[in-house]
N, C-alpha and C. Protein backbone atom coordinates (compact mmCIF):
# COMPACT_ATOMS: atom_id res chain seq x y z
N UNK A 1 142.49 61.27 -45.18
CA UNK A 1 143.25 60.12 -44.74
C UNK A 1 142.65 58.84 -45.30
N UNK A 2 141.21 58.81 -45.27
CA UNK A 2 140.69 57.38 -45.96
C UNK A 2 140.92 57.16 -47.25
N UNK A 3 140.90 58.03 -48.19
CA UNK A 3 141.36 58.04 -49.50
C UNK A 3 142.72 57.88 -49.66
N UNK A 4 143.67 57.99 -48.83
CA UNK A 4 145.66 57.91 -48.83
C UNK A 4 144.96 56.45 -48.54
N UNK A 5 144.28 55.97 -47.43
CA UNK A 5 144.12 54.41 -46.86
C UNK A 5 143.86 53.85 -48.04
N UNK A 6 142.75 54.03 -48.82
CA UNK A 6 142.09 53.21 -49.97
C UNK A 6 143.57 53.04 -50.70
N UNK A 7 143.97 54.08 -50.94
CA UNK A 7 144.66 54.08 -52.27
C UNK A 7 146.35 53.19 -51.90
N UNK A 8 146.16 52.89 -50.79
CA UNK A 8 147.45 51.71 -50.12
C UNK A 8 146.88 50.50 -50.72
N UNK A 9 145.50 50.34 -50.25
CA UNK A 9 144.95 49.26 -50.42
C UNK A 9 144.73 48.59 -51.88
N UNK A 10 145.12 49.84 -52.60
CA UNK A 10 144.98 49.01 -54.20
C UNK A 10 146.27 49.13 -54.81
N UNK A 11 147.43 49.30 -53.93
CA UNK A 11 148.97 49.62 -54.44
C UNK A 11 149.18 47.86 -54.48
N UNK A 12 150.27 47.63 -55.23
CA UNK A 12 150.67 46.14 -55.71
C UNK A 12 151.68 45.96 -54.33
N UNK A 13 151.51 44.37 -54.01
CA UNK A 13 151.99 43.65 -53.05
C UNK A 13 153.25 43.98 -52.83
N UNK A 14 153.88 43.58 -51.93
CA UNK A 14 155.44 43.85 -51.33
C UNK A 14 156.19 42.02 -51.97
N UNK A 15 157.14 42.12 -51.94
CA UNK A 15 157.70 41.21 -51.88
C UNK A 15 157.61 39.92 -50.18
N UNK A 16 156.99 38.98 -50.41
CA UNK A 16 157.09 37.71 -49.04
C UNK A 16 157.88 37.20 -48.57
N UNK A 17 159.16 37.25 -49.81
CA UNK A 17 160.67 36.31 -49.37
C UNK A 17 161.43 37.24 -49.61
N UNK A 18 162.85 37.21 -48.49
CA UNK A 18 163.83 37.73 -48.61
C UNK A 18 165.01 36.71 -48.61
N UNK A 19 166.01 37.28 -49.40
CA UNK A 19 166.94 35.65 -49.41
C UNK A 19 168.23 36.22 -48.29
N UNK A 20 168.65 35.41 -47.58
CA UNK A 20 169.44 35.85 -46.46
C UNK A 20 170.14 34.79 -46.88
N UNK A 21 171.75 35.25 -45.98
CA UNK A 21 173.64 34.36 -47.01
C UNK A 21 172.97 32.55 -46.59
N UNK A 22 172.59 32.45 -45.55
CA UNK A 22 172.56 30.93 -44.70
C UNK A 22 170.82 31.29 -45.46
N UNK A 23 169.53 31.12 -45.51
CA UNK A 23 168.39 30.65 -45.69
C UNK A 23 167.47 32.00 -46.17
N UNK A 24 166.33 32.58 -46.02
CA UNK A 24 165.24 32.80 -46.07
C UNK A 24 164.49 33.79 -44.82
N UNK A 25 164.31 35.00 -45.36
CA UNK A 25 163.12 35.69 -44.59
C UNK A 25 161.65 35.42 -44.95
N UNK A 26 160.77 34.85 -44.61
CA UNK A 26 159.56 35.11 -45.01
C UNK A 26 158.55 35.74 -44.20
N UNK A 27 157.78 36.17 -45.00
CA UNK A 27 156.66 37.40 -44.04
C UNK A 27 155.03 36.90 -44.79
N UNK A 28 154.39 36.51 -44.14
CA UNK A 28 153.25 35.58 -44.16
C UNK A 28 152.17 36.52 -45.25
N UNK A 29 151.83 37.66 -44.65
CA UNK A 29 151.73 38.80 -45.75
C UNK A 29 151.92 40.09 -45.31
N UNK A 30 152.03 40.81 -46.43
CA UNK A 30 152.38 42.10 -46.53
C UNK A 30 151.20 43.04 -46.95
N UNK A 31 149.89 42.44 -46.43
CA UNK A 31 148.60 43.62 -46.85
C UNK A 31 147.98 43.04 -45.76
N UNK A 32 147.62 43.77 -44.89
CA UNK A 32 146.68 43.55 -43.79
C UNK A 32 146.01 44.33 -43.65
N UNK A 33 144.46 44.10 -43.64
CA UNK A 33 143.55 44.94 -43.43
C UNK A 33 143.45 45.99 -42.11
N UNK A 34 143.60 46.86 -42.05
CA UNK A 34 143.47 47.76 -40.91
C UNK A 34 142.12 46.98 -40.06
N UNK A 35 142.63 46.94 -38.22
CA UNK A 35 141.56 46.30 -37.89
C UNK A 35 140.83 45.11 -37.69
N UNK A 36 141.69 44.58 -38.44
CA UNK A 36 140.82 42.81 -38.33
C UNK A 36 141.20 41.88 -37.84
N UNK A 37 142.51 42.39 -37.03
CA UNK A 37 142.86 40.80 -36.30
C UNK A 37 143.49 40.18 -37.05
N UNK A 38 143.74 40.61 -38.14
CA UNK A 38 145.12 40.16 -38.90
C UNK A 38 146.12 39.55 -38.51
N UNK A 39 146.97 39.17 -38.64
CA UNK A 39 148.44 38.40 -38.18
C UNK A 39 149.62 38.69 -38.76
N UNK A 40 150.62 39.12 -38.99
CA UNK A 40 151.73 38.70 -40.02
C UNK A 40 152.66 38.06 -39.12
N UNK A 41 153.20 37.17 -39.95
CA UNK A 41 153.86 36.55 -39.20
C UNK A 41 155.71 36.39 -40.01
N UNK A 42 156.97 36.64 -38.94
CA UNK A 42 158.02 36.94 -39.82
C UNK A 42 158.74 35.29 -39.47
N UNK A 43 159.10 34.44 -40.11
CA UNK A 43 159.61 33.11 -40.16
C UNK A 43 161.35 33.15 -40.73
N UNK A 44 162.21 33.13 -40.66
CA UNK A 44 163.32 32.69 -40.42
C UNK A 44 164.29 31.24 -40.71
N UNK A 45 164.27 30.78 -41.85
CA UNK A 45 164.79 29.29 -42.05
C UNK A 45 166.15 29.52 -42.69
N UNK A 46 166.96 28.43 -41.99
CA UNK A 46 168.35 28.19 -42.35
C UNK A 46 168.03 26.80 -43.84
N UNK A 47 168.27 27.59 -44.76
CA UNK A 47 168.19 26.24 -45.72
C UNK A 47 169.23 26.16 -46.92
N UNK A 48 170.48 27.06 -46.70
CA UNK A 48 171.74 26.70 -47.87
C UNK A 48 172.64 26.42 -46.56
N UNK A 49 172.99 26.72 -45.35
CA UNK A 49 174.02 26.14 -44.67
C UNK A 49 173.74 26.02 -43.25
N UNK A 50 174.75 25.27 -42.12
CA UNK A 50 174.33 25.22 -41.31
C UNK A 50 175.34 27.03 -40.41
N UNK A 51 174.75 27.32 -39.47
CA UNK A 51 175.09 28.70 -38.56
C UNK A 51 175.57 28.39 -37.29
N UNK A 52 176.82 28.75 -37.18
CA UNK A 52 177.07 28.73 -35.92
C UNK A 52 177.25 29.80 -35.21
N UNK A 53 176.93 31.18 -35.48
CA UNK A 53 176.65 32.19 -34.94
C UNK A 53 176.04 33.53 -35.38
N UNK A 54 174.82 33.40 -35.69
CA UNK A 54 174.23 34.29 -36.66
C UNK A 54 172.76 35.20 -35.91
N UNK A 55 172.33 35.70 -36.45
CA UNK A 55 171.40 36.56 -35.92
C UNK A 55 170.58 37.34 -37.04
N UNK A 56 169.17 37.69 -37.01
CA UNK A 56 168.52 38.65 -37.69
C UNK A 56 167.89 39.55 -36.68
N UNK A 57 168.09 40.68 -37.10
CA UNK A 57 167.37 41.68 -36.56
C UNK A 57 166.53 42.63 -37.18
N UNK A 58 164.76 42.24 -36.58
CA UNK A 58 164.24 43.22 -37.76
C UNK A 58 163.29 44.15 -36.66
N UNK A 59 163.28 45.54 -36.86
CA UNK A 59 162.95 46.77 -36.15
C UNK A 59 161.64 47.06 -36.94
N UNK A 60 160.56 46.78 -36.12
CA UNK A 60 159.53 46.78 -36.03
C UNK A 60 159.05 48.49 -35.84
N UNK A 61 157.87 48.67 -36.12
CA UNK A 61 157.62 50.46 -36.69
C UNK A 61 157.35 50.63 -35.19
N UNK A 62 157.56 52.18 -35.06
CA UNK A 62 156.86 52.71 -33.62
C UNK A 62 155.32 52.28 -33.29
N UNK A 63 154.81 52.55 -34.12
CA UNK A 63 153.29 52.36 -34.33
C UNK A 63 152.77 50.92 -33.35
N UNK A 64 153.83 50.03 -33.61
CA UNK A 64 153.30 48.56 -34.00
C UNK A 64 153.69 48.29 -32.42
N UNK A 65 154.21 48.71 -32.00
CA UNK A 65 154.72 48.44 -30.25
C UNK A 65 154.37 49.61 -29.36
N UNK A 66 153.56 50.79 -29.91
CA UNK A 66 152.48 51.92 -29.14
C UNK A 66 151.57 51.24 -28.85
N UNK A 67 151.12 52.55 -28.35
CA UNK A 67 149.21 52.83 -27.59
C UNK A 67 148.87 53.65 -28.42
N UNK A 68 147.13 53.77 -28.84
CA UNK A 68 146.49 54.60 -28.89
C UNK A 68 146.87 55.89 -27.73
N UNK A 69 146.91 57.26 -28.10
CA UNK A 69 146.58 58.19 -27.52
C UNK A 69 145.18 58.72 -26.86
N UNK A 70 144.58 58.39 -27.17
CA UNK A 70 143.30 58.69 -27.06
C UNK A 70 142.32 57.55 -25.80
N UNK A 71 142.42 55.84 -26.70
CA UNK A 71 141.90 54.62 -25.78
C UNK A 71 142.96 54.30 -24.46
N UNK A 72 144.24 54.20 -25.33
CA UNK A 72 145.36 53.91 -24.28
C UNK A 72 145.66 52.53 -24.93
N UNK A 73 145.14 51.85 -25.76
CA UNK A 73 145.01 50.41 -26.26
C UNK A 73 145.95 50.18 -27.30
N UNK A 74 146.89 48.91 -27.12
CA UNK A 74 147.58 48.55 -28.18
C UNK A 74 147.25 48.78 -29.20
N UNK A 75 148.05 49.37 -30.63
CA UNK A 75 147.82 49.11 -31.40
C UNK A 75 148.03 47.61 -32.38
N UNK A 76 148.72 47.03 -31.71
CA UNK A 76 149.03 45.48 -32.17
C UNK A 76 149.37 44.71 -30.90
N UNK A 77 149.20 43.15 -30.99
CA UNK A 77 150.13 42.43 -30.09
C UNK A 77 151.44 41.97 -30.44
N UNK A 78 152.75 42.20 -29.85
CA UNK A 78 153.98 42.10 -30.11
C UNK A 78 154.41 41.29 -29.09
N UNK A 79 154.25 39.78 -28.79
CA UNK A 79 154.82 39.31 -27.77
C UNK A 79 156.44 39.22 -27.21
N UNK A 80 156.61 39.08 -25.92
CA UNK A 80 158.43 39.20 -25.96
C UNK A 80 159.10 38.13 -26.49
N UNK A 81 158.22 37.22 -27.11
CA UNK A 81 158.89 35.92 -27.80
C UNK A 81 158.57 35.15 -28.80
N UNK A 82 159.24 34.68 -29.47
CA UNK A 82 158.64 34.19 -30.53
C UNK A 82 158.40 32.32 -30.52
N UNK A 83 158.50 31.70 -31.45
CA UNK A 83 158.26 30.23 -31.26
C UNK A 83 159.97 29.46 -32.19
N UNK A 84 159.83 28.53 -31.82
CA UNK A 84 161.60 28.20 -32.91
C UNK A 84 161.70 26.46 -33.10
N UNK A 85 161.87 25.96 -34.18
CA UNK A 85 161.71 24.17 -34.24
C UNK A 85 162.56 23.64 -33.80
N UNK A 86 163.61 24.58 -32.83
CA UNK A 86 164.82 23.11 -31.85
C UNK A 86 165.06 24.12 -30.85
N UNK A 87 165.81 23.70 -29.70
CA UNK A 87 166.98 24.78 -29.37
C UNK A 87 168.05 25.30 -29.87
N UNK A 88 168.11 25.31 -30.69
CA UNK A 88 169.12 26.30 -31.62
C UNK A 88 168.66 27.09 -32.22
N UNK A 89 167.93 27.21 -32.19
CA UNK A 89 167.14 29.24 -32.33
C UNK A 89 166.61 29.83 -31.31
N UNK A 90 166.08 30.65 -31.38
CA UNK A 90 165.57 31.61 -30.47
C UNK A 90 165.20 32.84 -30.78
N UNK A 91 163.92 33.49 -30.76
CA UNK A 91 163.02 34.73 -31.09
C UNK A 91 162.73 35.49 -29.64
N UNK A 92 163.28 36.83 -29.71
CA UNK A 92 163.06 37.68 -28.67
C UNK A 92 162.99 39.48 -29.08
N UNK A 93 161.92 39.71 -28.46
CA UNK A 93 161.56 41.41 -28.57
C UNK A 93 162.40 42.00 -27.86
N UNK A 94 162.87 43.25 -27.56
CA UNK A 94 163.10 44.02 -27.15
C UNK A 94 163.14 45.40 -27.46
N UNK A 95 161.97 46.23 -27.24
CA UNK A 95 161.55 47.15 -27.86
C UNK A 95 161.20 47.21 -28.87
N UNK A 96 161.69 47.97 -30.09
CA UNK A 96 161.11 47.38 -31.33
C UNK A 96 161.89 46.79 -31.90
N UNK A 97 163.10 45.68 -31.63
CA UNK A 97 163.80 45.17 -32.60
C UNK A 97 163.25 43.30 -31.87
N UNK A 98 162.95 42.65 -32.59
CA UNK A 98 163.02 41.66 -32.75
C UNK A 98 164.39 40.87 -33.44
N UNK A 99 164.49 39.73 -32.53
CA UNK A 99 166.05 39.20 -32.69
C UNK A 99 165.92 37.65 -32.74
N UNK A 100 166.33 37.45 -33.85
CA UNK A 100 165.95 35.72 -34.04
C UNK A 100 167.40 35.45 -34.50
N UNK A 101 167.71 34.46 -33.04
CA UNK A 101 168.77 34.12 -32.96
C UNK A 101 169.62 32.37 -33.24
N UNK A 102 170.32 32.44 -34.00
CA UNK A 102 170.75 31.24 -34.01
C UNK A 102 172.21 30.80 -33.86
N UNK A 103 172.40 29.30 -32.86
CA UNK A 103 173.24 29.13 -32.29
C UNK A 103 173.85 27.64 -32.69
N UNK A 104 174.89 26.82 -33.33
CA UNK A 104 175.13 25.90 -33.71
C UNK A 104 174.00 25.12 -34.43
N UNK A 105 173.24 26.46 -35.19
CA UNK A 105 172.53 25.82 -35.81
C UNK A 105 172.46 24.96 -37.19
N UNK A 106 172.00 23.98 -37.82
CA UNK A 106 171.56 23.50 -39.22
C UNK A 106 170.82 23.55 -40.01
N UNK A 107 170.66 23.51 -40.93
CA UNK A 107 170.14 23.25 -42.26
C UNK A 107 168.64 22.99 -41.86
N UNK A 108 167.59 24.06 -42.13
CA UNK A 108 166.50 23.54 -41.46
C UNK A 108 165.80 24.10 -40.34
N UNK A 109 167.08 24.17 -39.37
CA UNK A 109 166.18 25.15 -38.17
C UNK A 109 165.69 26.26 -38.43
N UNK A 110 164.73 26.87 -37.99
CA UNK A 110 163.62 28.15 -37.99
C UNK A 110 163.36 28.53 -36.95
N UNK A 111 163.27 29.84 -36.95
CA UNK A 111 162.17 30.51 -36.14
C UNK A 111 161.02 31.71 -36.07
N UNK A 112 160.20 31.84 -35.43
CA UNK A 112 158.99 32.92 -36.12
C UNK A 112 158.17 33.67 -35.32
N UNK A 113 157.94 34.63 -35.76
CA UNK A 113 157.53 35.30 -34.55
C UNK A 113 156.40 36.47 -35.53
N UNK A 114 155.34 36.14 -34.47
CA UNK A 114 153.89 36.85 -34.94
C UNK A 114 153.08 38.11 -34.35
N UNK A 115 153.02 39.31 -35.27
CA UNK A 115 152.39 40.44 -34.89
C UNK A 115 150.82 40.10 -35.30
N UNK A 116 150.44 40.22 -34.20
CA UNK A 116 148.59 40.43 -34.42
C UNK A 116 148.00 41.96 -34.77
N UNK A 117 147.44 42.74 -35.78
CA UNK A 117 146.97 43.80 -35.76
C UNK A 117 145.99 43.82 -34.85
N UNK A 118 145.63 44.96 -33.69
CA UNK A 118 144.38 45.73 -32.86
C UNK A 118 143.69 46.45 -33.29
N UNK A 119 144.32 47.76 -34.55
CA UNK A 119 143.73 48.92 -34.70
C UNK A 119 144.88 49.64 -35.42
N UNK A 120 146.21 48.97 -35.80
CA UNK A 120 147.53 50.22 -36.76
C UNK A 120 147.08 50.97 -37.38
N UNK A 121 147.29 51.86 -37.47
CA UNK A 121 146.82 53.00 -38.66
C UNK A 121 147.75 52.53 -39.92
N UNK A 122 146.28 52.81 -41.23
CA UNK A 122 146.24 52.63 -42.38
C UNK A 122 147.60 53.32 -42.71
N UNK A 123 148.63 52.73 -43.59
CA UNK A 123 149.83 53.12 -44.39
C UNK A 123 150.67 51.97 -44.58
N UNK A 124 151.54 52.32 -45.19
CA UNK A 124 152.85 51.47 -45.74
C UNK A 124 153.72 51.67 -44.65
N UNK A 125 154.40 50.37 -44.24
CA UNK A 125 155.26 50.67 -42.96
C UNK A 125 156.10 50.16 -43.30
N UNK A 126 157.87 50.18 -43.46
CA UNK A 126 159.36 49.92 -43.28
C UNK A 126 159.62 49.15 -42.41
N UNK A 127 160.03 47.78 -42.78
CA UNK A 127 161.03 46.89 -41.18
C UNK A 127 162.03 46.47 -41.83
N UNK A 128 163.34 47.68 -41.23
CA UNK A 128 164.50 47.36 -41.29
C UNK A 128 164.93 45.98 -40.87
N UNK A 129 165.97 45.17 -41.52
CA UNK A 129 166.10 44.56 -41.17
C UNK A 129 168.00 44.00 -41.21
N UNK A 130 168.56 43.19 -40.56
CA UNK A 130 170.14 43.40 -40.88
C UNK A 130 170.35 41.87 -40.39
N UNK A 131 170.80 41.31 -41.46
CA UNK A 131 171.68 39.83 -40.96
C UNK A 131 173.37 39.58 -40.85
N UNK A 132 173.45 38.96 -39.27
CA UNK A 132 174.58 39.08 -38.80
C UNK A 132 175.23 37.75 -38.70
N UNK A 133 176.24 37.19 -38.82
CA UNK A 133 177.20 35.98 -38.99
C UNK A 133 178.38 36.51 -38.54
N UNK A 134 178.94 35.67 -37.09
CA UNK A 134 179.85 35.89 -36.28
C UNK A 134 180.55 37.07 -36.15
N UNK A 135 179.73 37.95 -36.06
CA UNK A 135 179.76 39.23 -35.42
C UNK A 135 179.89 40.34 -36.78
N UNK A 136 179.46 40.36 -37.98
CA UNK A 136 179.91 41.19 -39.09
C UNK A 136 178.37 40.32 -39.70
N UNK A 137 178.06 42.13 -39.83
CA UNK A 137 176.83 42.36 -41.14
C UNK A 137 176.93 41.86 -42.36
N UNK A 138 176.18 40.65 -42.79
CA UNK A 138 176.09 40.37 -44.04
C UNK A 138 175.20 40.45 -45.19
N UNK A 139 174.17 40.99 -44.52
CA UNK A 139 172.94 41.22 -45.78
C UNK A 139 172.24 42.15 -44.53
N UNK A 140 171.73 43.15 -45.67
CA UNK A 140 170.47 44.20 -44.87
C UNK A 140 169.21 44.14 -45.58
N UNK A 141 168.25 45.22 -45.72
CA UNK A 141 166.99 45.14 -46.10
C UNK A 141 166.03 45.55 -45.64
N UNK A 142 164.78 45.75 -46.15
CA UNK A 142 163.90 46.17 -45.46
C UNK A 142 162.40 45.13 -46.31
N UNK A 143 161.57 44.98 -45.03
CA UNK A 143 160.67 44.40 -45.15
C UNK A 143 158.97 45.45 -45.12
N UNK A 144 158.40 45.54 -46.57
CA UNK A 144 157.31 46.66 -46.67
C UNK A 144 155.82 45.62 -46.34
N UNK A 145 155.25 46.29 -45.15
CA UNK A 145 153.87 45.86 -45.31
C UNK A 145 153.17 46.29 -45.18
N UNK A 146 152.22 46.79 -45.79
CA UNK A 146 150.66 47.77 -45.51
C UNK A 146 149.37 47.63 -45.18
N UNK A 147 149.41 48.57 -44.54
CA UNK A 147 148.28 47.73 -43.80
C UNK A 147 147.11 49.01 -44.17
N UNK A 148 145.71 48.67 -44.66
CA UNK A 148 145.00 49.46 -45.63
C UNK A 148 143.48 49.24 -45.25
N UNK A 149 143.00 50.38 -45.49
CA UNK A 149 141.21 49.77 -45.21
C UNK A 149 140.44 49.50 -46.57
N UNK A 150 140.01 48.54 -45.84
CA UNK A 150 138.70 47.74 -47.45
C UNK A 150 138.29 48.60 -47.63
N UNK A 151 137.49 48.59 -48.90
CA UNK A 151 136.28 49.76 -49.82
C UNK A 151 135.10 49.22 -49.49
N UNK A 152 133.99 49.46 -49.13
CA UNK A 152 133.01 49.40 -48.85
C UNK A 152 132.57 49.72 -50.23
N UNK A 153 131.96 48.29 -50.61
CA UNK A 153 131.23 48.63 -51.77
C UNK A 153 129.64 49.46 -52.06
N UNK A 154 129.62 49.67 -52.60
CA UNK A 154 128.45 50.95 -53.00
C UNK A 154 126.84 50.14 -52.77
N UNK A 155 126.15 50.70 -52.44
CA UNK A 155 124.50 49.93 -52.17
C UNK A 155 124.06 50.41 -53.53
């Protein structure tokens, strides 16, 4: 398993931006060290039009909203909410789908919402993701980030 881990860890980066019909997915990064208190963080900006009824939804891995079997201990922190620059957005968990929502919104508004790593196990993980505008799917996708253990360099 540490050698599949290493060998994540020297695979080439994921893509950071996703372009969505109204603005922008961004994902803070996509290589996180197994373990360290890492962060990624997924951000959300309206910046080609304004939304008056839109939504992203991105489904977060099993892993990332478990327990250890063994400690009983998160493997990440996934709060039920996220943070947003007006009232016209809004970031909310529910199970593993995170939902960043926007409502008569403009040009500009954002919102973002941050996974802390505890302990995920080393691999490449999938977050589906699907953008919605007044009730009909307009862009899908998936967001890759891996999370990998350092090499301990040689004495």
């Amino acid at each position: 398993m540490a050698a599949t881990a290493q060998a994540l860890g020297a695979a080439g980066t994921s893509p950071k931006t996703y372009a969505l019909p109204p603005g922008t997915l961004r994902v803070s990064d996509t290589r996180v060290q197994a373990s360290s208190g890492e962060k990624v963080t997924f951000t959300v900006t309206l910046t080609h039009h304004a939304v008056a009824n839109g939504s992203l939804e991105l489904t977060l891995p099993s892993p990332w909203t478990g327990r250890s079997g063994v400690s009983g201990l998160a493997f990440a922190t996934t709060p039920a909410t996220g943070s947003a620059s007006s009232s016209r957005a809004r970031v909310r968990r529910t199970g593993r789908v995170v939902r960043f929502t926007f409502t008569a919104a403009r040009r500009g508004d954002s919102a973002r919402y941050t996974v802390s790593d505890r302990g995920l196990p080393a691999r490449a993980y999938s977050l589906p993701f699907r953008w919605r505008e007044n009730g009909t799917v307009r862009k899908t996708g998936t967001v890759k980030v891996t999370v990998f253990i350092a090499q301990r360099s040689p004495r």
